[in-house]
C-alpha atoms as a PDB file:
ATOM      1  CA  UNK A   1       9.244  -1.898 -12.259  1.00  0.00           C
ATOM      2  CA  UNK A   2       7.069  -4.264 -10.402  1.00  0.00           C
ATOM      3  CA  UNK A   3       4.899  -1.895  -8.497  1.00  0.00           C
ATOM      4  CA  UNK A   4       3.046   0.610  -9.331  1.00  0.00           C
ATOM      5  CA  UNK A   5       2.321   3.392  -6.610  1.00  0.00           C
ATOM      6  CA  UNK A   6      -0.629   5.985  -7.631  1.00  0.00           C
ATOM      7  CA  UNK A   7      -1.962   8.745  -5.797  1.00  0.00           C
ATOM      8  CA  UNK A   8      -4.720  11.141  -6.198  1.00  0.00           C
ATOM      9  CA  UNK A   9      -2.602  14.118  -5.258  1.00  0.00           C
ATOM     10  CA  UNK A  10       1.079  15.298  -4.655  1.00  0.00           C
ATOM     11  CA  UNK A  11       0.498  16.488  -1.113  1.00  0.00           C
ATOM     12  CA  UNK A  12      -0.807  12.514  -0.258  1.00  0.00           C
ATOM     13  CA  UNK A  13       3.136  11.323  -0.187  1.00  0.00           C
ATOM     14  CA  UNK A  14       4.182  13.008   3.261  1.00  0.00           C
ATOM     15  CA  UNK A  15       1.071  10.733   4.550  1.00  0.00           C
ATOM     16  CA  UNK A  16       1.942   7.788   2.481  1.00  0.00           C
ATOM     17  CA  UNK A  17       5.237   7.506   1.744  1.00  0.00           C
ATOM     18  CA  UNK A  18       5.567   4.489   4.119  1.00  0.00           C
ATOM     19  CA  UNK A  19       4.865   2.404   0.774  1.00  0.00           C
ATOM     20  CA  UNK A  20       8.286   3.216  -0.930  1.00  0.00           C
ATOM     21  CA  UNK A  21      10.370   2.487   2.046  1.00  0.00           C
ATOM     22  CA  UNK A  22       8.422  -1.022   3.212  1.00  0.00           C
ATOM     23  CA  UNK A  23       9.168  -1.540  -0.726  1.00  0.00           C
ATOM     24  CA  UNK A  24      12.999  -0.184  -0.931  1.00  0.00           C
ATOM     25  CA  UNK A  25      13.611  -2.349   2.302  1.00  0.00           C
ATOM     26  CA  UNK A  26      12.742  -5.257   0.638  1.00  0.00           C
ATOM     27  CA  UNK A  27      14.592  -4.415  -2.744  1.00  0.00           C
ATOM     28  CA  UNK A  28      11.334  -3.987  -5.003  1.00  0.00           C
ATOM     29  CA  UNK A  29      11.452  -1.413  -8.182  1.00  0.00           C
ATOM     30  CA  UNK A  30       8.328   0.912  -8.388  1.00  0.00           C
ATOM     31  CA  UNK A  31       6.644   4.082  -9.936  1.00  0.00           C
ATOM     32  CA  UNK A  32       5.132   6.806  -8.242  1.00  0.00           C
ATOM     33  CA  UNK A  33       2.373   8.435 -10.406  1.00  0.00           C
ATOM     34  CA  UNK A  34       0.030  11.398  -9.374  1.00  0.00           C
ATOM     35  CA  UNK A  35      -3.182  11.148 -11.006  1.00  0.00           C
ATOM     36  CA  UNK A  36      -7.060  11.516 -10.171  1.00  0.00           C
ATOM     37  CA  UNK A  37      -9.990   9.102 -10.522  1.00  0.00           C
ATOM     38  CA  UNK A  38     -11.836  12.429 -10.673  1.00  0.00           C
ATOM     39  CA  UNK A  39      -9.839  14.734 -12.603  1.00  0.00           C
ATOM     40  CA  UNK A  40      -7.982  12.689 -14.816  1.00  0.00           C
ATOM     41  CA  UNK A  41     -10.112   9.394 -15.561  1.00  0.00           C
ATOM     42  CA  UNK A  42      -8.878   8.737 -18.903  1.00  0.00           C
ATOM     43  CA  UNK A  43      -4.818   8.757 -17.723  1.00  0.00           C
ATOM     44  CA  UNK A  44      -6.084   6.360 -14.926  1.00  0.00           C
ATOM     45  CA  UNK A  45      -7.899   4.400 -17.339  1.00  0.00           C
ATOM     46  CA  UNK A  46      -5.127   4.382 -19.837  1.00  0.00           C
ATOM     47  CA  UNK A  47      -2.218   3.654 -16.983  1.00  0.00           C
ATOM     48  CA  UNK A  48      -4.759   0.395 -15.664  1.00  0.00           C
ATOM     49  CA  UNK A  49      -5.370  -1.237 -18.960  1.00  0.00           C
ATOM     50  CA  UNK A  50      -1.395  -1.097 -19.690  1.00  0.00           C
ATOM     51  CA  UNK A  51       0.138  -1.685 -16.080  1.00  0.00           C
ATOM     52  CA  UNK A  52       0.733  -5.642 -16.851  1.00  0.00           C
ATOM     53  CA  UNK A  53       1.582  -5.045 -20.307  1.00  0.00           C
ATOM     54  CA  UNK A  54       4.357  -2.712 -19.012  1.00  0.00           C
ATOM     55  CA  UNK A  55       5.288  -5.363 -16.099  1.00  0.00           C
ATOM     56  CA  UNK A  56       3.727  -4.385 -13.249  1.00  0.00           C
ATOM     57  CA  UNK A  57       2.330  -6.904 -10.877  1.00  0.00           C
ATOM     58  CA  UNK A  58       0.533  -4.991  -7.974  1.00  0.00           C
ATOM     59  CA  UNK A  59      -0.753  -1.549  -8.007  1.00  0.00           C
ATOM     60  CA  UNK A  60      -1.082   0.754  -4.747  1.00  0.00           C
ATOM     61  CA  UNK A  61      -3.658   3.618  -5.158  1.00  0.00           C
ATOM     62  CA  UNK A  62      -3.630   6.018  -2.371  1.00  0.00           C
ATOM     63  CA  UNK A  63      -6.505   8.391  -2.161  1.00  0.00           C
ATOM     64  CA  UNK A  64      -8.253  10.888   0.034  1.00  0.00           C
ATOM     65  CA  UNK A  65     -11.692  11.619   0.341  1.00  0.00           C
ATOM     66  CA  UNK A  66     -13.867  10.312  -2.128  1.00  0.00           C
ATOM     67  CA  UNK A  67     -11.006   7.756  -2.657  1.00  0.00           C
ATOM     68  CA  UNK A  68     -12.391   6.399  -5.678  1.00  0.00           C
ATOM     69  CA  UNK A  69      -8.911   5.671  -7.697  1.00  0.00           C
ATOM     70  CA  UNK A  70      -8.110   2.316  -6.074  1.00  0.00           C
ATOM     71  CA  UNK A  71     -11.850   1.076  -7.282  1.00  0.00           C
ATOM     72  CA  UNK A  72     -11.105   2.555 -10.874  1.00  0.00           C
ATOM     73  CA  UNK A  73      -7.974   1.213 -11.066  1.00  0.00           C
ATOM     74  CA  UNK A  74      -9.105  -2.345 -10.042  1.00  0.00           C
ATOM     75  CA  UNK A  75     -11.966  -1.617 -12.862  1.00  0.00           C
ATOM     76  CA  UNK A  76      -9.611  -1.551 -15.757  1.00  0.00           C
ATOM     77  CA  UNK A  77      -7.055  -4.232 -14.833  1.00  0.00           C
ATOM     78  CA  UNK A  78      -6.908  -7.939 -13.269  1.00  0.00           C
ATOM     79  CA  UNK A  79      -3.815  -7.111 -11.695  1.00  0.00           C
ATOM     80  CA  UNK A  80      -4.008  -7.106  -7.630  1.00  0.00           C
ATOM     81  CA  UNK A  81      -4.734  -3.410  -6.612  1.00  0.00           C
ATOM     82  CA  UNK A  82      -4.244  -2.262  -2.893  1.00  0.00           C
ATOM     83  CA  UNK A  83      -5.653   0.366  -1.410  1.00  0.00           C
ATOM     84  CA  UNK A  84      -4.646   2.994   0.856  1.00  0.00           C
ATOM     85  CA  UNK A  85      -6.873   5.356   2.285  1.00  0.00           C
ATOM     86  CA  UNK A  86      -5.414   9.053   3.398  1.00  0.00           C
ATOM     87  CA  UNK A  87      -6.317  10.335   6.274  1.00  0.00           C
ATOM     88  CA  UNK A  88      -8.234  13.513   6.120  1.00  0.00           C
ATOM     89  CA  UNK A  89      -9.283  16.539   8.697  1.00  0.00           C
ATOM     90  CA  UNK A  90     -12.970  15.000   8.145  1.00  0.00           C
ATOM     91  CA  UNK A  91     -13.450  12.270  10.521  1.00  0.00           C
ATOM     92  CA  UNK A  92      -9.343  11.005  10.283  1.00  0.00           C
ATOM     93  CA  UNK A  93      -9.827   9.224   7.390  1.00  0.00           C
ATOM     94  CA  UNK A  94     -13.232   7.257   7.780  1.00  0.00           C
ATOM     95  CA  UNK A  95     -14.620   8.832   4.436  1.00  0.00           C
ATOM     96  CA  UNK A  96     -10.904   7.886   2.977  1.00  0.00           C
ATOM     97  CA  UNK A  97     -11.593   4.350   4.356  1.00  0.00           C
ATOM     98  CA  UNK A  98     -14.813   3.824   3.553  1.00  0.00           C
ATOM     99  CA  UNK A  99     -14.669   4.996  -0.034  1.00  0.00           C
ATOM    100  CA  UNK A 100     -11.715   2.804  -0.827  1.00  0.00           C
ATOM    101  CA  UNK A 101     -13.434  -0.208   1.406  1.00  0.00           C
ATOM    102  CA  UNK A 102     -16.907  -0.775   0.007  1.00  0.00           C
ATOM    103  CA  UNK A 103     -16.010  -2.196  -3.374  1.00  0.00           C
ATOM    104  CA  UNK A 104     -18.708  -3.846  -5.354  1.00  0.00           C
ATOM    105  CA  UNK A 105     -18.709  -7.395  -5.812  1.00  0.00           C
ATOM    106  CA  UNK A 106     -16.222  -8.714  -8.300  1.00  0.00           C
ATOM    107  CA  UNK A 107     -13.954  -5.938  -8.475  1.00  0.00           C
ATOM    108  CA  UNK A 108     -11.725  -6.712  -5.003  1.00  0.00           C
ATOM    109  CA  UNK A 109      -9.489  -3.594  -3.613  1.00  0.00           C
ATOM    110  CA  UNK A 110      -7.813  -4.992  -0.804  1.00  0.00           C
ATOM    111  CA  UNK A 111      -7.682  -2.112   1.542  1.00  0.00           C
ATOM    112  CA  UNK A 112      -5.359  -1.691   4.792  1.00  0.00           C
ATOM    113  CA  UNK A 113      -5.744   1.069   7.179  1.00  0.00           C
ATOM    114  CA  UNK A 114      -5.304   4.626   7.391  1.00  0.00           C
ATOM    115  CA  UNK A 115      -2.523   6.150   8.492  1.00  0.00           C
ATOM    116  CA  UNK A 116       1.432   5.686   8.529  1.00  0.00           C
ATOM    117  CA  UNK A 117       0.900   1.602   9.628  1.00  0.00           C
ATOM    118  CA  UNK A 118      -1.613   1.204   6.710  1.00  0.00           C
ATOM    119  CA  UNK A 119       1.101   2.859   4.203  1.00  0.00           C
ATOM    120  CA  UNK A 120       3.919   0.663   5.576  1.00  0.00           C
ATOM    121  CA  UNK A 121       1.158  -2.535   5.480  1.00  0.00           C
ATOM    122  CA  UNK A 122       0.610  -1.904   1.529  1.00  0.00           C
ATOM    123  CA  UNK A 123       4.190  -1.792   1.037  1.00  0.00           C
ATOM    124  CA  UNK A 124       4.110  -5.367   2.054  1.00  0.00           C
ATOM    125  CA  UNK A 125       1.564  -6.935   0.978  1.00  0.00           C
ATOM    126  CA  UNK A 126       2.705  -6.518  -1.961  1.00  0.00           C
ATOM    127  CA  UNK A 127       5.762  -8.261  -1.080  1.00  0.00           C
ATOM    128  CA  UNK A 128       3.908 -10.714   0.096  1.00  0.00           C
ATOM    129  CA  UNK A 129       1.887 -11.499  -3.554  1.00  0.00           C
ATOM    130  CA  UNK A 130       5.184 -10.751  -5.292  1.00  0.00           C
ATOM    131  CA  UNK A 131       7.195 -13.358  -3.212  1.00  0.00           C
ATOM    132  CA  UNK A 132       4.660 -16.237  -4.177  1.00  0.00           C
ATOM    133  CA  UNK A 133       6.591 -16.596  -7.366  1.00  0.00           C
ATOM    134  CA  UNK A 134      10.126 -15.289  -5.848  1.00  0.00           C
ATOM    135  CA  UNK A 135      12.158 -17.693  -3.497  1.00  0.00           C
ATOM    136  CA  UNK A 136      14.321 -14.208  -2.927  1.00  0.00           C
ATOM    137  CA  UNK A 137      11.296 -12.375  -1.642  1.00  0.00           C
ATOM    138  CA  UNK A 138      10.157 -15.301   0.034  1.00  0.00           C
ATOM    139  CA  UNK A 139      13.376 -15.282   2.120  1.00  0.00           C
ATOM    140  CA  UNK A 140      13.829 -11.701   2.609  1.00  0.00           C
ATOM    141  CA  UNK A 141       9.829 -12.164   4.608  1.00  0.00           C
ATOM    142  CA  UNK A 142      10.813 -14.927   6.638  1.00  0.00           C
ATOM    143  CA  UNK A 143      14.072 -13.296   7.693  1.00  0.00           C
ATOM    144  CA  UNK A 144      11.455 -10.154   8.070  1.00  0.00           C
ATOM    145  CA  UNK A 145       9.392 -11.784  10.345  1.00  0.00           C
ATOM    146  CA  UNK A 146      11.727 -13.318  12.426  1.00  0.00           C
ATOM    147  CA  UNK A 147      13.717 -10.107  12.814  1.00  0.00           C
ATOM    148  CA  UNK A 148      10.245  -8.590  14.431  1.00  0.00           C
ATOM    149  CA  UNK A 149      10.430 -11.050  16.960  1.00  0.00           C
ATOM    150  CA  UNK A 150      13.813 -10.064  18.339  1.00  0.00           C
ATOM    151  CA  UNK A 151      12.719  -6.362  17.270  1.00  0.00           C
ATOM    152  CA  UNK A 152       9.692  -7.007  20.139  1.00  0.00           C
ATOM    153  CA  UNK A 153      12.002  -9.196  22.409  1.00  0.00           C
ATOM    154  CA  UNK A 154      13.754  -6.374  22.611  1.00  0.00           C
ATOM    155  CA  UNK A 155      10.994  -3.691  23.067  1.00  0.00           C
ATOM    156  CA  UNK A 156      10.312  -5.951  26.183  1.00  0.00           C
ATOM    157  CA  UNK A 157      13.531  -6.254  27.568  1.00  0.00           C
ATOM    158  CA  UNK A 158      13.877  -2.335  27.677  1.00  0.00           C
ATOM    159  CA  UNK A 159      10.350  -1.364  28.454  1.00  0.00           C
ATOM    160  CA  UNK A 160      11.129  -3.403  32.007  1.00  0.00           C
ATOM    161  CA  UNK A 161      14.466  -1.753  32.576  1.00  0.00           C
ATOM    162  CA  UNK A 162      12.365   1.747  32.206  1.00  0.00           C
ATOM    163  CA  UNK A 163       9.912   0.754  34.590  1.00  0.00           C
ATOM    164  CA  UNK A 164      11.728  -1.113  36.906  1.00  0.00           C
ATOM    165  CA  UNK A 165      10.023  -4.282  36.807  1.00  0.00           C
ATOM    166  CA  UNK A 166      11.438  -7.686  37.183  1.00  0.00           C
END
């Protein structure tokens, strides 16, 4: 495995599960973990300390809420931690966001945004760290990218046939 996906509960993957397929599209192994900054500190605790030891290189920590478990995580390893906050009924997310944002200097979360896009984003940004020592990654981005440029090119082409403009 070279990414480790945690979130703080089981009913988070229908709003998150954008991760594992930006991640499967790209050919990267992962775990999927449930566990709680809140409720189960020690198995967080335990899971950080030993993620690079076990061969993980990036760690995804979805929360909800008081999304602490990306900041806990990132407190108990050096490895690059990404958070994703879940969106909630209370405010769509900004407590999600904000609680997984505001990290305390020295101990960096990088956060992306809430929602399906954010999911998908965290997927690949950890591509993106794990293809700095990977030519393979590094190839399957740039054929990525350019592939969104046709995918747009495209998205153009057919939005003007729909609305008739030339």
């Amino acid at each position: 495995m070279q990414v480790g996906i945690l979130m703080g509960s089981d009913s988070d993957w229908q709003k998150i599960n954008g991760v594992a397929k930006a991640l499967d599209e790209f050919g990267v192994a992962y775990e999927i973990n449930v566990m709680s900054a809140h409720r189960t500190p020690d198995v967080v605790k335990q899971y950080a300390e030993e993620a690079a030891g076990r061969g993980l290189f990036v760690i995804i920590c979805a929360a909800a809420g008081a999304a602490h478990l990306a900041g806990v995580v990132a407190s108990h390893t050096t490895l690059p931690v990404i958070g994703i906050p879940v969106p909630t009924e209370l405010s769509g997310g900004l407590d999600s966001l904000l609680s997984t944002v505001q990290m305390p200097g020295d101990v960096p979360v990088a956060t992306v945004g809430v929602g399906t896009g954010g999911a998908r984003n965290a997927g690949i940004l950890a591509v993106q760290i794990l293809a700095l020592s990977n030519p393979t990654l590094q190839q399957k981005l740039h054929d990525f990218r350019k592939g969104l440029v046709k995918k747009i090119s495209e998205k153009n082409v057919n939005l003007k046939k729909i609305i008739d403009v030339k």
